[in-house]
N, C-alpha and C. Protein backbone atom coordinates (compact mmCIF):
# COMPACT_ATOMS: atom_id res chain seq x y z
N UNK A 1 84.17 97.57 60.76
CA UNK A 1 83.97 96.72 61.91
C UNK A 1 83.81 95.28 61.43
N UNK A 2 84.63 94.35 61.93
CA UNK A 2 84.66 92.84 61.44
C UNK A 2 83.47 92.55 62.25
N UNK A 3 82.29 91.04 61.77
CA UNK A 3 81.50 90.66 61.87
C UNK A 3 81.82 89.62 63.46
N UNK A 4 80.97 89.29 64.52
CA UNK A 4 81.71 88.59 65.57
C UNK A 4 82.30 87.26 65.10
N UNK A 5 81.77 87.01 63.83
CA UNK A 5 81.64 85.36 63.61
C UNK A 5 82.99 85.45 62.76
N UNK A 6 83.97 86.29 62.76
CA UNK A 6 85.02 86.29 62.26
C UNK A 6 86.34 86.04 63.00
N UNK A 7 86.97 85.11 62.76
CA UNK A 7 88.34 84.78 63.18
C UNK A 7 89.00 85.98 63.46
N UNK A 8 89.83 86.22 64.78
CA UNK A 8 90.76 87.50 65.00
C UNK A 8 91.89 87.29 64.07
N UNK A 9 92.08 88.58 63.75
CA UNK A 9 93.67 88.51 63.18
C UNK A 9 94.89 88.31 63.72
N UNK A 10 95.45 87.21 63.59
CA UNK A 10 96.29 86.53 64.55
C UNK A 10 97.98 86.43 63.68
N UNK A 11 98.94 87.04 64.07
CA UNK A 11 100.51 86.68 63.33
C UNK A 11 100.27 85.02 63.91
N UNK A 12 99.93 83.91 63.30
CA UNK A 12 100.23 82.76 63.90
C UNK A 12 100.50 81.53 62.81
N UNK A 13 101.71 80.40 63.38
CA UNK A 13 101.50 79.35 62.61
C UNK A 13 100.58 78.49 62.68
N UNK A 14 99.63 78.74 63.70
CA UNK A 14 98.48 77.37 64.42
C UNK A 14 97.32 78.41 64.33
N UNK A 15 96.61 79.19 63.67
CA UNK A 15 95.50 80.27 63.87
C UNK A 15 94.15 79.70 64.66
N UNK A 16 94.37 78.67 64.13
CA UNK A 16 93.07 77.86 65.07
C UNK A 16 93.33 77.57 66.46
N UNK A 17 94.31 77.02 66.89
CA UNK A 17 94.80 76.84 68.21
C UNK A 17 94.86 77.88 68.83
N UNK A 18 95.60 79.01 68.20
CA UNK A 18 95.88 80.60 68.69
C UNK A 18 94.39 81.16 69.14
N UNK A 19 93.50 80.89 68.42
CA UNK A 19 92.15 81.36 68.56
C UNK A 19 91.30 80.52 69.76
N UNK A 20 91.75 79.53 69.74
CA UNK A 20 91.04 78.65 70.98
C UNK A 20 91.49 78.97 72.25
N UNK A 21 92.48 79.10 72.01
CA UNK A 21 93.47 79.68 73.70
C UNK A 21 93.08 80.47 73.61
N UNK A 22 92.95 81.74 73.13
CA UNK A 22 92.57 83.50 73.08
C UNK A 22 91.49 83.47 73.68
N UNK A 23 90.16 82.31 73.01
CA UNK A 23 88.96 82.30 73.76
C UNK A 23 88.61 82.06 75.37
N UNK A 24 89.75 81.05 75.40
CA UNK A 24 89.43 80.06 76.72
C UNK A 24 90.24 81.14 77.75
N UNK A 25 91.00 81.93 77.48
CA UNK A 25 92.35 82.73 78.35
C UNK A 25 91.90 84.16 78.57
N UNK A 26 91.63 84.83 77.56
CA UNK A 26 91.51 86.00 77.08
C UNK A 26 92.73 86.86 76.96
N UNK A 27 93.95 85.73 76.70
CA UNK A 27 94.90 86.68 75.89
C UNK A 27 94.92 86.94 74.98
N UNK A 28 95.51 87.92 74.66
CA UNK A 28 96.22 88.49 73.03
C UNK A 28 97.33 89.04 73.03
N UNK A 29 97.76 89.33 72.06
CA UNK A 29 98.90 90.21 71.90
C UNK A 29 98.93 91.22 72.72
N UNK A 30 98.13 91.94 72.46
CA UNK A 30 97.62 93.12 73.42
C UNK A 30 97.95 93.10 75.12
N UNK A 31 97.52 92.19 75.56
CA UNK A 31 97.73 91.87 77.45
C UNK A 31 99.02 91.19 76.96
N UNK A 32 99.44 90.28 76.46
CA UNK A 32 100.87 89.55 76.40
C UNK A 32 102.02 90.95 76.55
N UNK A 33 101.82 91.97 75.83
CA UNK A 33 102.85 93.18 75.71
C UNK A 33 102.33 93.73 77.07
N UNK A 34 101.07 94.26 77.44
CA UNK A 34 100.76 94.65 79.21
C UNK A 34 101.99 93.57 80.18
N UNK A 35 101.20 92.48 80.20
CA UNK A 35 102.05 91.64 80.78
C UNK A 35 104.09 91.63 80.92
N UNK A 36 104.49 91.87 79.46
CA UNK A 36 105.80 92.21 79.90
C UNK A 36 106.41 93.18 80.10
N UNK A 37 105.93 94.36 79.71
CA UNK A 37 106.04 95.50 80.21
C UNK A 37 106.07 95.80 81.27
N UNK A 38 104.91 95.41 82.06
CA UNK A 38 104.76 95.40 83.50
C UNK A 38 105.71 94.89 84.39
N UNK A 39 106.15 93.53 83.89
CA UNK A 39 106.74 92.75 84.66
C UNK A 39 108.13 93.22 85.03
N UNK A 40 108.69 93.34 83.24
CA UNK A 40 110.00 94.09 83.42
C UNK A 40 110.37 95.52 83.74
N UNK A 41 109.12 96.10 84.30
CA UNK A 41 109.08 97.34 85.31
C UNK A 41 109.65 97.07 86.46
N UNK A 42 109.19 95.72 86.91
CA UNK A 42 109.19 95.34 88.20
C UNK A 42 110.53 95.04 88.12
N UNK A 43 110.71 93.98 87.49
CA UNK A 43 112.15 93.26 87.74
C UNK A 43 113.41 93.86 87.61
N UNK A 44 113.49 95.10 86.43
CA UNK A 44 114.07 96.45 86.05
C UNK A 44 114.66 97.27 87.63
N UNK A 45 113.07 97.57 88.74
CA UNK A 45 113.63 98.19 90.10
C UNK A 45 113.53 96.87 91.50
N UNK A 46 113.65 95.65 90.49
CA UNK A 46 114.01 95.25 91.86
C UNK A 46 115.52 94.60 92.17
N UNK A 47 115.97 94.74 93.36
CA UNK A 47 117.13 94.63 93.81
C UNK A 47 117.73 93.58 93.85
N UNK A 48 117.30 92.26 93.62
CA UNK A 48 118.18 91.20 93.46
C UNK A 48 118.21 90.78 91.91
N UNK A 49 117.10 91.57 91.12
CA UNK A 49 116.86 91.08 89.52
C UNK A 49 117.78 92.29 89.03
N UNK A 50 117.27 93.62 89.26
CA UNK A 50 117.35 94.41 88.47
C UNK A 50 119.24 94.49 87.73
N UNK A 51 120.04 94.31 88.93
CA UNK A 51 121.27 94.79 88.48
C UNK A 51 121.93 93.59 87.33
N UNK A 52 121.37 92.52 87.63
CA UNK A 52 121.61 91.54 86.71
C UNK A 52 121.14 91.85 85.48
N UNK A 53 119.83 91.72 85.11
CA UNK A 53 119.38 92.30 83.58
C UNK A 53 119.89 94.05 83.16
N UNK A 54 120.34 95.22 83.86
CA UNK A 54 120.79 95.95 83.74
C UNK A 54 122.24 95.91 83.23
N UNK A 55 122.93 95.00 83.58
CA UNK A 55 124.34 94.60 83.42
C UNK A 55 124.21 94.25 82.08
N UNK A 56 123.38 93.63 81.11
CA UNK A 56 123.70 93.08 80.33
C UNK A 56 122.64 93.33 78.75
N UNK A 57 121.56 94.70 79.34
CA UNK A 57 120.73 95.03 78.65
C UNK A 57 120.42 96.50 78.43
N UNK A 58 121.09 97.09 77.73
CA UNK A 58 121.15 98.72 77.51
C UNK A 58 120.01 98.88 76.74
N UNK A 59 119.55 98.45 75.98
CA UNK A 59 118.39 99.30 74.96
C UNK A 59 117.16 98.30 75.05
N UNK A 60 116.50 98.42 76.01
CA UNK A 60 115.27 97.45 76.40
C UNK A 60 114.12 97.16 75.38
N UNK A 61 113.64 98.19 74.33
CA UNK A 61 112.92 97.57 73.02
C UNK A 61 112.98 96.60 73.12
N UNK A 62 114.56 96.36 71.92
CA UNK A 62 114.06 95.33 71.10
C UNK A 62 114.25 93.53 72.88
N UNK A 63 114.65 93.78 73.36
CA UNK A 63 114.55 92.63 74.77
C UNK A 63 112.84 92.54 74.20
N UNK A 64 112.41 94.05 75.04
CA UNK A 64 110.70 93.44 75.24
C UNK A 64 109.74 93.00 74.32
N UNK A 65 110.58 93.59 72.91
CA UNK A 65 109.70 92.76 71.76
C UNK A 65 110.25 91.86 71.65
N UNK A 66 111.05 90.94 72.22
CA UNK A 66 111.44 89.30 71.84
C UNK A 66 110.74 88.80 72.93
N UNK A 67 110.42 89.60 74.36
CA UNK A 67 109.79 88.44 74.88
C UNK A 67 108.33 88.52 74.96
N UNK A 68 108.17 89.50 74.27
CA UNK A 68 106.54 89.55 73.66
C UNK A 68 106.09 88.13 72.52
N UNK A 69 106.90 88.38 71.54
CA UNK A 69 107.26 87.35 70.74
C UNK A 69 107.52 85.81 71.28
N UNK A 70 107.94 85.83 72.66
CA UNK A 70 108.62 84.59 73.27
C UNK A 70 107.06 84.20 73.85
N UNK A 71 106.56 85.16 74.83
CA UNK A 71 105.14 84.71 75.59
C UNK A 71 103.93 83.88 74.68
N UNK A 72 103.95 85.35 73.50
CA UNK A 72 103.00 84.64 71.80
C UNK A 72 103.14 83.36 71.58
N UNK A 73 104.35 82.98 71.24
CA UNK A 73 104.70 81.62 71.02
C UNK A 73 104.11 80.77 72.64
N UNK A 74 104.17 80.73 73.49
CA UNK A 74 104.53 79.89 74.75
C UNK A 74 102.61 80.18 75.16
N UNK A 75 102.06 81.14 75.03
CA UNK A 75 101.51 81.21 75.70
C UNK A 75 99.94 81.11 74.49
N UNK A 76 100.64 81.48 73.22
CA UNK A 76 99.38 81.42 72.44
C UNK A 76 99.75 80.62 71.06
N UNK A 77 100.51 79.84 71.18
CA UNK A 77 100.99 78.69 70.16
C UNK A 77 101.29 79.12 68.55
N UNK A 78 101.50 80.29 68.29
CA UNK A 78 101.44 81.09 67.64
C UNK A 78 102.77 81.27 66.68
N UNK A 79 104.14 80.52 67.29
CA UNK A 79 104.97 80.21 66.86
C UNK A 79 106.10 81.54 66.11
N UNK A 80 106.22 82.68 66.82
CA UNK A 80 106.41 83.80 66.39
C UNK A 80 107.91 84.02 66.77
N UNK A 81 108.49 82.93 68.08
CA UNK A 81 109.97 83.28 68.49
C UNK A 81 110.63 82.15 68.54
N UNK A 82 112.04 82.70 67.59
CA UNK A 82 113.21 81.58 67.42
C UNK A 82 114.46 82.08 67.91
N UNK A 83 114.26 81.83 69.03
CA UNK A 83 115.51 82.09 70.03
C UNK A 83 116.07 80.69 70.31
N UNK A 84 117.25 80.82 71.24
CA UNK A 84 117.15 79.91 71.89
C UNK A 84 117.75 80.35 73.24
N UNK A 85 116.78 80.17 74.09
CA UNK A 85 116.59 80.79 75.30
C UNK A 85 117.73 80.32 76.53
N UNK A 86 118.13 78.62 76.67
CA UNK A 86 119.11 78.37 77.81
C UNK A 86 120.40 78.83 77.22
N UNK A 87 121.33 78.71 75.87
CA UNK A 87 121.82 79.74 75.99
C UNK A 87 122.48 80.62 76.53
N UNK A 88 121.62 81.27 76.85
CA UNK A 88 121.60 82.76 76.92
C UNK A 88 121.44 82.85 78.10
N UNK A 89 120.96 81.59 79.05
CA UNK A 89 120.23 82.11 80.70
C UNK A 89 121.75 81.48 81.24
N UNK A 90 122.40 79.98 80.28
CA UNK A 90 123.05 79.34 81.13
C UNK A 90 124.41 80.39 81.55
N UNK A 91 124.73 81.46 81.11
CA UNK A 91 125.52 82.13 81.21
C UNK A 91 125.63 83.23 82.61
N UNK A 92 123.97 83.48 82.45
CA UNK A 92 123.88 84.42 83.67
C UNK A 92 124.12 83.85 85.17
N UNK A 93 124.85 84.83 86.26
CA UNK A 93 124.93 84.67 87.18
C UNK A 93 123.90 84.52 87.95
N UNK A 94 123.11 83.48 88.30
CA UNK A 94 121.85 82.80 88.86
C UNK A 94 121.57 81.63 89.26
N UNK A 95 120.91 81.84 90.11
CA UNK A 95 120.46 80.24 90.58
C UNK A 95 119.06 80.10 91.39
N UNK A 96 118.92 79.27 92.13
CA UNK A 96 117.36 78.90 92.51
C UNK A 96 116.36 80.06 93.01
N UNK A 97 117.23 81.06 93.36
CA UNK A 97 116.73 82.47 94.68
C UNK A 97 116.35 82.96 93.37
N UNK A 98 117.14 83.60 92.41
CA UNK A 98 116.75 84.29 91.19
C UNK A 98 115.43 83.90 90.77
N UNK A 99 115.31 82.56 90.40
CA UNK A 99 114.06 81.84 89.97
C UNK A 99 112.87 82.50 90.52
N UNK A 100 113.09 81.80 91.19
CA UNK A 100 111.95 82.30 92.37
C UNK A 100 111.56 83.30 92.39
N UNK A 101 112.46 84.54 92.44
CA UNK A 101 112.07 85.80 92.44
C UNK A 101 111.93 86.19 91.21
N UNK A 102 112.24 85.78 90.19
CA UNK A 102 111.55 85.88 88.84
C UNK A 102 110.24 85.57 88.74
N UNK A 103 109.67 83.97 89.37
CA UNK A 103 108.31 83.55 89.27
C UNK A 103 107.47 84.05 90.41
N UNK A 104 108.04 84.65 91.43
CA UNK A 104 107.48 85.65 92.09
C UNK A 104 106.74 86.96 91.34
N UNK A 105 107.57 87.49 90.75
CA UNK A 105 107.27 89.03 90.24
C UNK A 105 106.57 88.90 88.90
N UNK A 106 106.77 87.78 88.33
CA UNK A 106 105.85 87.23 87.08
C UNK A 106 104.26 86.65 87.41
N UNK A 107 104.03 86.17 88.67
CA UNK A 107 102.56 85.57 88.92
C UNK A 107 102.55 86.76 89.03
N UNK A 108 102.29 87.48 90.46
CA UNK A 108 102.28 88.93 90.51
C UNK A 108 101.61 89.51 89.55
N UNK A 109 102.72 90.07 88.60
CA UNK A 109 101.88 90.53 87.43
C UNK A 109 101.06 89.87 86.57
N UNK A 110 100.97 88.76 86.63
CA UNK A 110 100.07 87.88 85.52
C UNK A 110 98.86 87.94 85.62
N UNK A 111 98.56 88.06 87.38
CA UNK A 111 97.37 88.58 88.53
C UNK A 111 96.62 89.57 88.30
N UNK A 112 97.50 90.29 88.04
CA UNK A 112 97.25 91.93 87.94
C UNK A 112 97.11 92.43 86.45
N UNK A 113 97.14 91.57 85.67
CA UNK A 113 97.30 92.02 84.19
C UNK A 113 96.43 90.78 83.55
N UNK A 114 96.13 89.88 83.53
CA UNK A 114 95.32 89.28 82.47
C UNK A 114 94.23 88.79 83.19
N UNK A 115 93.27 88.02 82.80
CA UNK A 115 91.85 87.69 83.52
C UNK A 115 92.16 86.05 84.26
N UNK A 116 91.92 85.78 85.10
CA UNK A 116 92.11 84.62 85.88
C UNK A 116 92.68 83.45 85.00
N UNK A 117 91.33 83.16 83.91
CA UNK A 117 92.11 81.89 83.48
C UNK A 117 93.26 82.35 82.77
N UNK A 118 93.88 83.58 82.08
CA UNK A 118 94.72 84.22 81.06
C UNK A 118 96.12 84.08 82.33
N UNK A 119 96.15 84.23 83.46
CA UNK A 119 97.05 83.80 84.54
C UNK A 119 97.47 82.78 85.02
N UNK A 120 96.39 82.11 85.09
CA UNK A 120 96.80 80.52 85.25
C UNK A 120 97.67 80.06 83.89
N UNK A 121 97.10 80.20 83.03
CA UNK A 121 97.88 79.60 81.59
C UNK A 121 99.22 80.09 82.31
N UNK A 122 100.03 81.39 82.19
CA UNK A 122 100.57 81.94 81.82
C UNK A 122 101.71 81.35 82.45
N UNK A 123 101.11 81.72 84.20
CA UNK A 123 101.98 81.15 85.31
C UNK A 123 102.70 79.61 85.34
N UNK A 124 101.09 78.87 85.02
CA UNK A 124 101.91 77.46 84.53
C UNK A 124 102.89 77.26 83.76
N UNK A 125 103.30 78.22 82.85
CA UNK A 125 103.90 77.75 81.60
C UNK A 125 105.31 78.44 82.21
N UNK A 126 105.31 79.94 83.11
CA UNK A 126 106.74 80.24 83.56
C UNK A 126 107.23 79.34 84.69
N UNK A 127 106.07 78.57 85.34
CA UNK A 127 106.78 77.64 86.30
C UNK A 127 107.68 76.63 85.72
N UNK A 128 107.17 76.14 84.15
CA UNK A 128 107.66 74.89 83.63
C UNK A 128 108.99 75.89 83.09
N UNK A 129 108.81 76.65 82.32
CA UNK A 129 110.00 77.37 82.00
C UNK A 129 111.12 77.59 83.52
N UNK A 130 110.95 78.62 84.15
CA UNK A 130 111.99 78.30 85.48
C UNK A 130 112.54 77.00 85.96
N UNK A 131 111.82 75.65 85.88
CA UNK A 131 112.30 74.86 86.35
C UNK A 131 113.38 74.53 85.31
N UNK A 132 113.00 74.47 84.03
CA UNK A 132 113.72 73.89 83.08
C UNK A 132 114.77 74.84 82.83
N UNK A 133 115.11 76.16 82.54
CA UNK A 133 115.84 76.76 83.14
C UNK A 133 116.90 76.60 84.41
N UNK A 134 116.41 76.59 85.11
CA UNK A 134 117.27 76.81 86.37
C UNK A 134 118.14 74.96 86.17
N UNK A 135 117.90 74.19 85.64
CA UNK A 135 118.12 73.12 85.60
C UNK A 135 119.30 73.02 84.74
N UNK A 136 119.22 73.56 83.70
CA UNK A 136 119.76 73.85 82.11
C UNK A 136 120.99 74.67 83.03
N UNK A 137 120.73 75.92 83.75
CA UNK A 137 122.06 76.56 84.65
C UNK A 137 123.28 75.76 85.39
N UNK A 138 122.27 75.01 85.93
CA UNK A 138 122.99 74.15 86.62
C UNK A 138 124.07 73.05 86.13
N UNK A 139 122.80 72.38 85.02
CA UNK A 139 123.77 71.59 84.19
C UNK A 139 124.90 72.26 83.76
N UNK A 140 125.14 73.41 82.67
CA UNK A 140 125.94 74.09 82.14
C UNK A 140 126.83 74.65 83.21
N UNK A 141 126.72 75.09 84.05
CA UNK A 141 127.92 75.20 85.19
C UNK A 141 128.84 73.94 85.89
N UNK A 142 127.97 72.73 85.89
CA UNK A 142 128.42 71.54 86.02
C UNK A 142 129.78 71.23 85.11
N UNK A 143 129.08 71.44 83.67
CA UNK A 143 129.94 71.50 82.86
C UNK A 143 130.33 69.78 82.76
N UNK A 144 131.34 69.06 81.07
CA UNK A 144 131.28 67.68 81.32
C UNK A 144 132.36 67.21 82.03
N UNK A 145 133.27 67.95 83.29
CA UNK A 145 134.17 67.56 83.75
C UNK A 145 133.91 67.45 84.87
N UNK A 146 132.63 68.08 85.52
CA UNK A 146 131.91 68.03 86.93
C UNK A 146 132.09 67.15 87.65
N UNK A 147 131.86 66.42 88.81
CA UNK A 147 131.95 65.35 89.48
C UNK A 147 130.63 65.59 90.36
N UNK A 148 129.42 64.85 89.70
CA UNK A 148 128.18 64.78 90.08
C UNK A 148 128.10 65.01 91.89
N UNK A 149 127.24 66.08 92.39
CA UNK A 149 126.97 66.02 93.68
C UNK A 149 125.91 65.06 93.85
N UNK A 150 126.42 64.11 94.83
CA UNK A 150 125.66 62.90 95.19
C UNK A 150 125.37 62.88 96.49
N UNK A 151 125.25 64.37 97.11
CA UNK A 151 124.49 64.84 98.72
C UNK A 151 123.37 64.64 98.61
């Protein structure tokens, strides 16, 4: 049994930071994997998400351990995922409704799975992600031959 006055064992590049958020949030690794699991339960049977990530994701592991890895990093500074995430989104068939119903089914569970302040963090950080996202879609469909909508 480790002593209380002992630092958690943390995979992190910032252990001190990782540990300050952990305190102030009460995440860990532990609820970060609750958290996507859960979520991508949801998004998995729901009807405007599901057939999209189904289309393009046969063996769900290793997905949920990257975005376990993705949350760690984002959510506990921990620096554990090197993706690069627009990418990969600017491709998918999506736009503002998707969002939404992504950051729909993500507070949701964030609610239901980590302790108040561990939700707030969390949520804030997928709002800033969706926007920047859905933005990054847009641009990349624009593409540099576009002719700016100026409605």
């Amino acid at each position: 049994m480790t002593p209380r006055s002992a630092k958690p064992q943390i995979a992190s590049a910032r252990p001190e930071m990782t540990s300050a958020i952990m305190a102030e949030t009460g995440l860990n690794e532990r609820v970060l994997r609750s958290l996507v699991e859960r979520f991508y339960d949801k998004v998995r049977r729901d009807a405007v998400l599901g057939p999209i990530f189904e289309a393009r994701i046969s063996d769900w592991a290793p997905h949920l351990d990257r975005m376990v890895a993705f949350w760690s990093s984002v959510a506990l500074m921990t620096g554990r995922y090197h993706g690069r995430p627009v990418p990969a989104h600017a491709r998918l068939p999506v736009g503002g409704a998707h969002f939404e119903r992504w950051l729909g089914l993500f507070r949701e569970t964030a609610r239901e799975t980590c302790t108040p302040a561990g939700a707030a963090h969390v949520i804030e950080r997928a709002e800033r992600i969706a926007r920047s996202l859905s933005i990054a879609v847009e641009e990349a469909r624009a593409g540099p031959d576009a002719v700016p909508n100026l409605c």
